[in-house]
Protein backbone atom coordinates (compact mmCIF):
# COMPACT_ATOMS: atom_id res chain seq x y z
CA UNK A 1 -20.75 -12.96 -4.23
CA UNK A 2 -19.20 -16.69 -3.82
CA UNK A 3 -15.49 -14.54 -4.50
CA UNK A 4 -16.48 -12.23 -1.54
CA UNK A 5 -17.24 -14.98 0.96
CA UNK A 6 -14.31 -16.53 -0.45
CA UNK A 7 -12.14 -14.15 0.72
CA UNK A 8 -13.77 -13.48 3.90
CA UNK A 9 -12.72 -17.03 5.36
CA UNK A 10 -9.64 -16.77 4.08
CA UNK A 11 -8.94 -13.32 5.46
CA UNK A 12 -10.93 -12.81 8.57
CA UNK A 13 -8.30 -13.93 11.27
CA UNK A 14 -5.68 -12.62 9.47
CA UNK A 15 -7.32 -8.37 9.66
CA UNK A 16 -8.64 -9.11 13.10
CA UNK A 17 -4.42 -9.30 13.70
CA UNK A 18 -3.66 -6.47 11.95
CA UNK A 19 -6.36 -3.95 12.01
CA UNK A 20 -5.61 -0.18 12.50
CA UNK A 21 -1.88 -0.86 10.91
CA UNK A 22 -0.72 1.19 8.78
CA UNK A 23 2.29 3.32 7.31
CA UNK A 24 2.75 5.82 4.47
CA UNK A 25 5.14 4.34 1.82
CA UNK A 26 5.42 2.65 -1.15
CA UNK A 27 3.69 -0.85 -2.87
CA UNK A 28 5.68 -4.01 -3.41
CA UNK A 29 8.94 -5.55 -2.29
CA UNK A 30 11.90 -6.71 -4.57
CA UNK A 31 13.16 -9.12 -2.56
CA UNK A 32 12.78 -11.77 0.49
CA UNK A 33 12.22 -9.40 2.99
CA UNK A 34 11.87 -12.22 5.80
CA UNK A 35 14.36 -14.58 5.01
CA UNK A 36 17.26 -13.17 7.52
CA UNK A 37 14.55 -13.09 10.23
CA UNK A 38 14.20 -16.94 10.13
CA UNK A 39 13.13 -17.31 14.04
CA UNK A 40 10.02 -14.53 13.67
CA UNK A 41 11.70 -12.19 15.84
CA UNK A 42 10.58 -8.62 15.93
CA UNK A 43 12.67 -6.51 13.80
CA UNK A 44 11.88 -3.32 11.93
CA UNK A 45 13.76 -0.30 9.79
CA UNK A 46 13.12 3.02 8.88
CA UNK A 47 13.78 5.31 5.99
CA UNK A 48 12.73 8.85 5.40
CA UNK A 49 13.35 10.11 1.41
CA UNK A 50 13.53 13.10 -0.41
CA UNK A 51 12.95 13.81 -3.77
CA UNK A 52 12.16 16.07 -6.46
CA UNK A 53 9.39 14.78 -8.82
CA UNK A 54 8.52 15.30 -12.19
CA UNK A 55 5.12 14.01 -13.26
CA UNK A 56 2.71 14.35 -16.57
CA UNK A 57 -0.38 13.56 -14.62
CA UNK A 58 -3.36 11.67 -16.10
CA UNK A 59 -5.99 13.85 -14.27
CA UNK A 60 -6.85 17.46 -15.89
CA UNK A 61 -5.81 20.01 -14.32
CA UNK A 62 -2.90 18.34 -12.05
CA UNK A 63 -0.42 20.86 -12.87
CA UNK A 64 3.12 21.30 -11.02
CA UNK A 65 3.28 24.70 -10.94
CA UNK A 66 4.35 25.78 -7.36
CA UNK A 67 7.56 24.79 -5.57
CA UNK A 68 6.42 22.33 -3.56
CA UNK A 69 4.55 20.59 -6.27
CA UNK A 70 8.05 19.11 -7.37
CA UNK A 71 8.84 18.00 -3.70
CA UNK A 72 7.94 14.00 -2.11
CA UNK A 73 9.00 13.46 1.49
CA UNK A 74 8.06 9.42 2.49
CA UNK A 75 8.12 7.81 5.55
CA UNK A 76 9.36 3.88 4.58
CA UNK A 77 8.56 2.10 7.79
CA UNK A 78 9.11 -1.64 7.64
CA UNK A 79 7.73 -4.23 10.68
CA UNK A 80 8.48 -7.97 10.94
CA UNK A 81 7.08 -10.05 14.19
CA UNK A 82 6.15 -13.91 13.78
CA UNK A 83 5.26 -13.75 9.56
CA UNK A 84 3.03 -10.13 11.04
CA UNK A 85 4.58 -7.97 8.64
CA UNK A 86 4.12 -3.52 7.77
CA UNK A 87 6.40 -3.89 4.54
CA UNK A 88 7.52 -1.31 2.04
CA UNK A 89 9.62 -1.49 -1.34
CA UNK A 90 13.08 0.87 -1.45
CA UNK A 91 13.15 -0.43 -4.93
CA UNK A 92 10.11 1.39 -6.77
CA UNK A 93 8.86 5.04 -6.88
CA UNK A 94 5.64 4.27 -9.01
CA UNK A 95 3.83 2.99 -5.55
CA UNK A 96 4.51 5.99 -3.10
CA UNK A 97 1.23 7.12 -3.41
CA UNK A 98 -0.52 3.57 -2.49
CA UNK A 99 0.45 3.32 1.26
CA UNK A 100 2.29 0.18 2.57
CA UNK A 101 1.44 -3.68 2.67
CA UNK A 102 -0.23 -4.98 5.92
CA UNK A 103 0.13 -8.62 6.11
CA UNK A 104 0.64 -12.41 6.98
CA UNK A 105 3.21 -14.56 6.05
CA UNK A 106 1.09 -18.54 5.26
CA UNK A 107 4.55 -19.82 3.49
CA UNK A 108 7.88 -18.84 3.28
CA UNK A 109 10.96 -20.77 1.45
CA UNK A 110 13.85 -19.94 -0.64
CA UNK A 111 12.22 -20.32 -3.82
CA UNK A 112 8.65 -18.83 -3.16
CA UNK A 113 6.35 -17.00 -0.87
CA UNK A 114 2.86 -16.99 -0.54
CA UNK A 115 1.20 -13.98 2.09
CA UNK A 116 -2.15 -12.59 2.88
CA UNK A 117 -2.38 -9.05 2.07
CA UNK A 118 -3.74 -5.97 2.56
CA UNK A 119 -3.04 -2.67 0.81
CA UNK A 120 -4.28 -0.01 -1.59
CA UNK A 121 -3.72 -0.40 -5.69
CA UNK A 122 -4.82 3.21 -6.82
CA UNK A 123 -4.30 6.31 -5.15
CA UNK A 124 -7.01 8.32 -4.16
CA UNK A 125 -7.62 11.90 -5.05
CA UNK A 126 -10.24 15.35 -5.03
CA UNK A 127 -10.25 18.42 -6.08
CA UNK A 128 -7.81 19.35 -3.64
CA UNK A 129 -5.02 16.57 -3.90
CA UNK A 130 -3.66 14.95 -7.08
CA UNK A 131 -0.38 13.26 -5.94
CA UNK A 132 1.89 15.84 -5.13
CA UNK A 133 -0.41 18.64 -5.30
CA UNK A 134 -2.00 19.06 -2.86
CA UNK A 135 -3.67 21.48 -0.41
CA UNK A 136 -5.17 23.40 -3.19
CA UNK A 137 -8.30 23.58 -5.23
CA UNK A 138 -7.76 22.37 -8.80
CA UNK A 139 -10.87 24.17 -10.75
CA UNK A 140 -10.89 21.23 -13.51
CA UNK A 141 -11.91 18.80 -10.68
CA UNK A 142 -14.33 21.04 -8.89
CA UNK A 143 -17.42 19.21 -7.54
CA UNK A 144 -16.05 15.79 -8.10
CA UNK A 145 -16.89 13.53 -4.94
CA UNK A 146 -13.63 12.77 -2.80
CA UNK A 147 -11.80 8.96 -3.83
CA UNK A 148 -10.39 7.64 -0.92
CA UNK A 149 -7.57 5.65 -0.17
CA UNK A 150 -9.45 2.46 -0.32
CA UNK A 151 -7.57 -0.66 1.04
CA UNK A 152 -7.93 -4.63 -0.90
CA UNK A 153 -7.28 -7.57 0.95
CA UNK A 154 -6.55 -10.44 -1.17
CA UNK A 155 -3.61 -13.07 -1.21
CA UNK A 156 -0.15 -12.45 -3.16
CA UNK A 157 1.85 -15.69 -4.58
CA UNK A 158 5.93 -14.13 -4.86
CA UNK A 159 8.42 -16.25 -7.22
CA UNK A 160 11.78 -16.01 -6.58
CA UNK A 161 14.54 -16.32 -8.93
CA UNK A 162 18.45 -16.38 -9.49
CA UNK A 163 18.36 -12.21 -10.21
CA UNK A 164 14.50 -11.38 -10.65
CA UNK A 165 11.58 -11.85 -8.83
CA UNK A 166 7.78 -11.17 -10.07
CA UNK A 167 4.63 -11.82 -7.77
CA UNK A 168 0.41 -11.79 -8.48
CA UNK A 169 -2.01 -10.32 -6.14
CA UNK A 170 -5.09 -11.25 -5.96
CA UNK A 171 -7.34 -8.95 -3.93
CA UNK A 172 -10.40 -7.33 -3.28
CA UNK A 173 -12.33 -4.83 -1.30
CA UNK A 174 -13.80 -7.02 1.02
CA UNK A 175 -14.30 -5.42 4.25
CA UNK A 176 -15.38 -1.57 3.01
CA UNK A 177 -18.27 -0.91 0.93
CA UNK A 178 -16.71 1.93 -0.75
CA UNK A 179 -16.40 -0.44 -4.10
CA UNK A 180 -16.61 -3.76 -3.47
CA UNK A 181 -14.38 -4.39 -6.45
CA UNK A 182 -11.56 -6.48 -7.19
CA UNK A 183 -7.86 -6.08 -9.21
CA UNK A 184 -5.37 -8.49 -10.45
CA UNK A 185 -2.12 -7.02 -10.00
CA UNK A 186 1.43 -8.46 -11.47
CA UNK A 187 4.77 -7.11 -11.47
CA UNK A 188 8.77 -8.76 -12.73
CA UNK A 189 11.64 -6.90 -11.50
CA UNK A 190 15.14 -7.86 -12.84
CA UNK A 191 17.87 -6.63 -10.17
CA UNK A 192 21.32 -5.69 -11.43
CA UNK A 193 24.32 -4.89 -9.84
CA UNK A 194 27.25 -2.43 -11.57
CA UNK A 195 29.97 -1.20 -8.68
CA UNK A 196 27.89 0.50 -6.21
CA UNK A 197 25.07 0.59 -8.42
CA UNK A 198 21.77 -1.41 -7.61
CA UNK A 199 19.86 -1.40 -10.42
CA UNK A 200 16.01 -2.31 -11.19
CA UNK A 201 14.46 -3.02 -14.02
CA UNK A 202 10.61 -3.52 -13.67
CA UNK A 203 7.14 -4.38 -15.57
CA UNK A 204 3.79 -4.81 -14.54
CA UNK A 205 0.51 -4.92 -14.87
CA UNK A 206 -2.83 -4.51 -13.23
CA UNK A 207 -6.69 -5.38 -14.06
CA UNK A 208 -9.29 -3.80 -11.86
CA UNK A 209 -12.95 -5.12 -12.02
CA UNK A 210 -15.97 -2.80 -13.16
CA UNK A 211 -16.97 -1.80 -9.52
CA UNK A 212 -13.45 -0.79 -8.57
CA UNK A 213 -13.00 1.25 -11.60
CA UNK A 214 -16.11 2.89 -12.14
CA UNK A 215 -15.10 4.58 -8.25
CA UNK A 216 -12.35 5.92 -9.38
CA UNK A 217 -12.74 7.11 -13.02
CA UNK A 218 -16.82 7.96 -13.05
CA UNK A 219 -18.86 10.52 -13.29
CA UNK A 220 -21.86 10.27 -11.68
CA UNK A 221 -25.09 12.53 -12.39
CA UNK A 222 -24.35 14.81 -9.41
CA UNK A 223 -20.85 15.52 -10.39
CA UNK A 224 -21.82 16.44 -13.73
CA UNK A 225 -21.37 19.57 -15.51
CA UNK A 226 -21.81 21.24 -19.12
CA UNK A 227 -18.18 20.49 -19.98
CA UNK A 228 -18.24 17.15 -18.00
CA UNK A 229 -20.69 14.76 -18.89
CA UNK A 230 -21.57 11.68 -16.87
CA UNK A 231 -19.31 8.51 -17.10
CA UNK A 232 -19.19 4.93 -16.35
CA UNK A 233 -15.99 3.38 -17.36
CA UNK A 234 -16.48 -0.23 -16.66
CA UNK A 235 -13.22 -2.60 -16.23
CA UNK A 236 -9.74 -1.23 -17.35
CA UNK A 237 -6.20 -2.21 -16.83
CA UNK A 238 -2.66 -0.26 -15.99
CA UNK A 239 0.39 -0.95 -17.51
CA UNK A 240 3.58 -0.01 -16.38
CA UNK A 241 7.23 0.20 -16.75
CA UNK A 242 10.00 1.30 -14.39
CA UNK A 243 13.84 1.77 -14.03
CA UNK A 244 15.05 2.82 -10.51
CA UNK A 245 18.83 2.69 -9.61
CA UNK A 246 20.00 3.44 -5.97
CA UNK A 247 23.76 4.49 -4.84
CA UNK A 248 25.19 4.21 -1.26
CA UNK A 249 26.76 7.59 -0.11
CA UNK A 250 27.91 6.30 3.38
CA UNK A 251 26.87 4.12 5.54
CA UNK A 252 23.34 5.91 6.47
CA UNK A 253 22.56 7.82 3.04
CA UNK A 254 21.82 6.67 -0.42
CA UNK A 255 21.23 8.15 -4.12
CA UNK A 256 17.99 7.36 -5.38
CA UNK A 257 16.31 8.03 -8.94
CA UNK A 258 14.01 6.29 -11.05
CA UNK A 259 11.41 6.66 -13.62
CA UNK A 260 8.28 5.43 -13.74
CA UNK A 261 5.78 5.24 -17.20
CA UNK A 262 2.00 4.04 -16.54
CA UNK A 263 -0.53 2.88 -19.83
CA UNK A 264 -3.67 3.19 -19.10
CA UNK A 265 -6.51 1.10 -20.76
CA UNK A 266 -9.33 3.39 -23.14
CA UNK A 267 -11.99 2.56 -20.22
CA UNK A 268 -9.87 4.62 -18.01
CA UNK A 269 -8.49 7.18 -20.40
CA UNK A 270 -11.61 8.65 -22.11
CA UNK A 271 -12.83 9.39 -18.38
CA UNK A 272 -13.43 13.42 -18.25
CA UNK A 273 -11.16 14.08 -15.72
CA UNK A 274 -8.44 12.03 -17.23
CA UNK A 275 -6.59 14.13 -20.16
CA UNK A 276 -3.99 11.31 -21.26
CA UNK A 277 -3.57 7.52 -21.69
CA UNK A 278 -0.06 7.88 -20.71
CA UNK A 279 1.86 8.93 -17.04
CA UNK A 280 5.01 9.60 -16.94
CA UNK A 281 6.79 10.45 -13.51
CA UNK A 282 10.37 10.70 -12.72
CA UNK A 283 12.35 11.64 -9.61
CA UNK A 284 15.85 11.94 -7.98
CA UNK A 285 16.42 12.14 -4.16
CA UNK A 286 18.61 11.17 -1.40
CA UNK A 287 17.53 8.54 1.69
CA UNK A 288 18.40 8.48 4.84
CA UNK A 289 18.01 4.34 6.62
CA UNK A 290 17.82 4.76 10.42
């Protein structure tokens, strides 16, 4: 409870700002974003991407087996005005899902960055919509209760180094009552550059409390069935790795792939409507940067 107020003075002035903003995209950026906007002026980009998308889903029953299963269109939109920021990461495919970062800068340097945040760490999902599949009913997940896109607000301290940068979020759901949970979420990238190749290596992880897990991964006595007996996971953790490389084609388009492998804890796992400890998604696609 004293984490919760906490957060609320910290955080209050900062979503009365920012409230309503948001933008479909993906989680974290690889680099200072800000830093050639040194005045605060408004300034702002936008990238539609297509790819084709492999993925061994977690949940049972998330199957790609129609054409459009395989297809992700994203909308990156990116907004800068006076440390206000909408901010999305070119540089990873494992956070399309999560919808972009709303926030405010409270320091910015060459060497670190410290921002309030707010965004969502784990995709939501139904019987309808697992990721890419979508529009559908998925009979494995029939009767299970809608999880919504639920958004944290927390603070984020960003290191940055000579050819790497890793950051720490600390967040919470604070202004919902969907979960009132809280995660711990850390990620290094190492950039490298070959010709025309930029290249990222990443690794991360994530803890998410009790409350914010049991949302997502329960069962609760209404959603139970025969073959899917009621669940309360308690706290897990995600681990992940990534590689994503990206190619200019001219000076509009660019190459994209990347390839994206998730761990997740036994809390999480032994969940009835998760079939495997282990996600593995990969994709290829072209971008086009208005």
């Amino acid at each position: 409870m004293q984490t919760r107020c906490l957060f609320k003075l910290l955080l209050a002035s900062f979503c009365f700002c920012s409230a309503g903003v948001f933008a479909q995209s993906n989680n974290q950026p690889t680099a200072n974003v800000h830093s050639d906007n040194p005045e605060g002026k408004f300034s702002w980009s936008l990238t539609i991407a297509t790819d084709i998308v492999l993925t061994e889903s977690m949940f049972i029953g998330a199957e790609q087996d129609q054409d459009l299963d395989f297809v992700n269109i994203s909308i990156l939109l990116d907004l800068y005005y006076k440390g206000f920021f909408i901010q999305t990461n070119k540089h990873r495919f494992g956070g399309y899902a999560n919808g972009a970062e709303v926030g405010y800068e409270l320091e910015v340097n060459d060497q670190y960055e410290i921002d309030l945040i707010n965004k969502m760490y784990l995709p939501g999902f139904s019987s309808s919509y697992v990721g890419t599949i979508d529009t559908r009913d998925i009979p494995e997940l029939e009767g299970i209760k809608d999880r919504e896109f639920i958004s944290s607000q927390g603070i984020r301290y960003m290191r940055y180094l000579s050819n790497s940068v890793y950051w720490i979020d600390l967040a919470a759901n604070i202004f919902g009552d969907e979960h009132s949970g809280w995660v711990v979420d850390g990620f290094y990238s190492y950039i490298l550059q070959k010709r025309n190749w930029d290249i990222n290596l990443g690794v991360g992880a994530s803890f998410y409390s009790s409350n914010m897990n049991n949302y997502y991964f329960s069962i609760k006595p209404e959603e139970a069935t025969q073959i899917r007996t009621e669940y309360k996971p308690g706290a897990g953790y995600r681990l992940q790795i990534e590689a994503f490389v990206q190619r200019p084609i001219n000076e509009d388009w660019l190459f994209n792939g990347g390839l994206t492998i998730s761990h997740y804890s036994k809390s999480i796992a032994d969940s009835p409507i998760v079939v495997r400890e282990n996600e593995v998604t990969a994709q290829i696609g072209f971008s086009y940067v208005f």
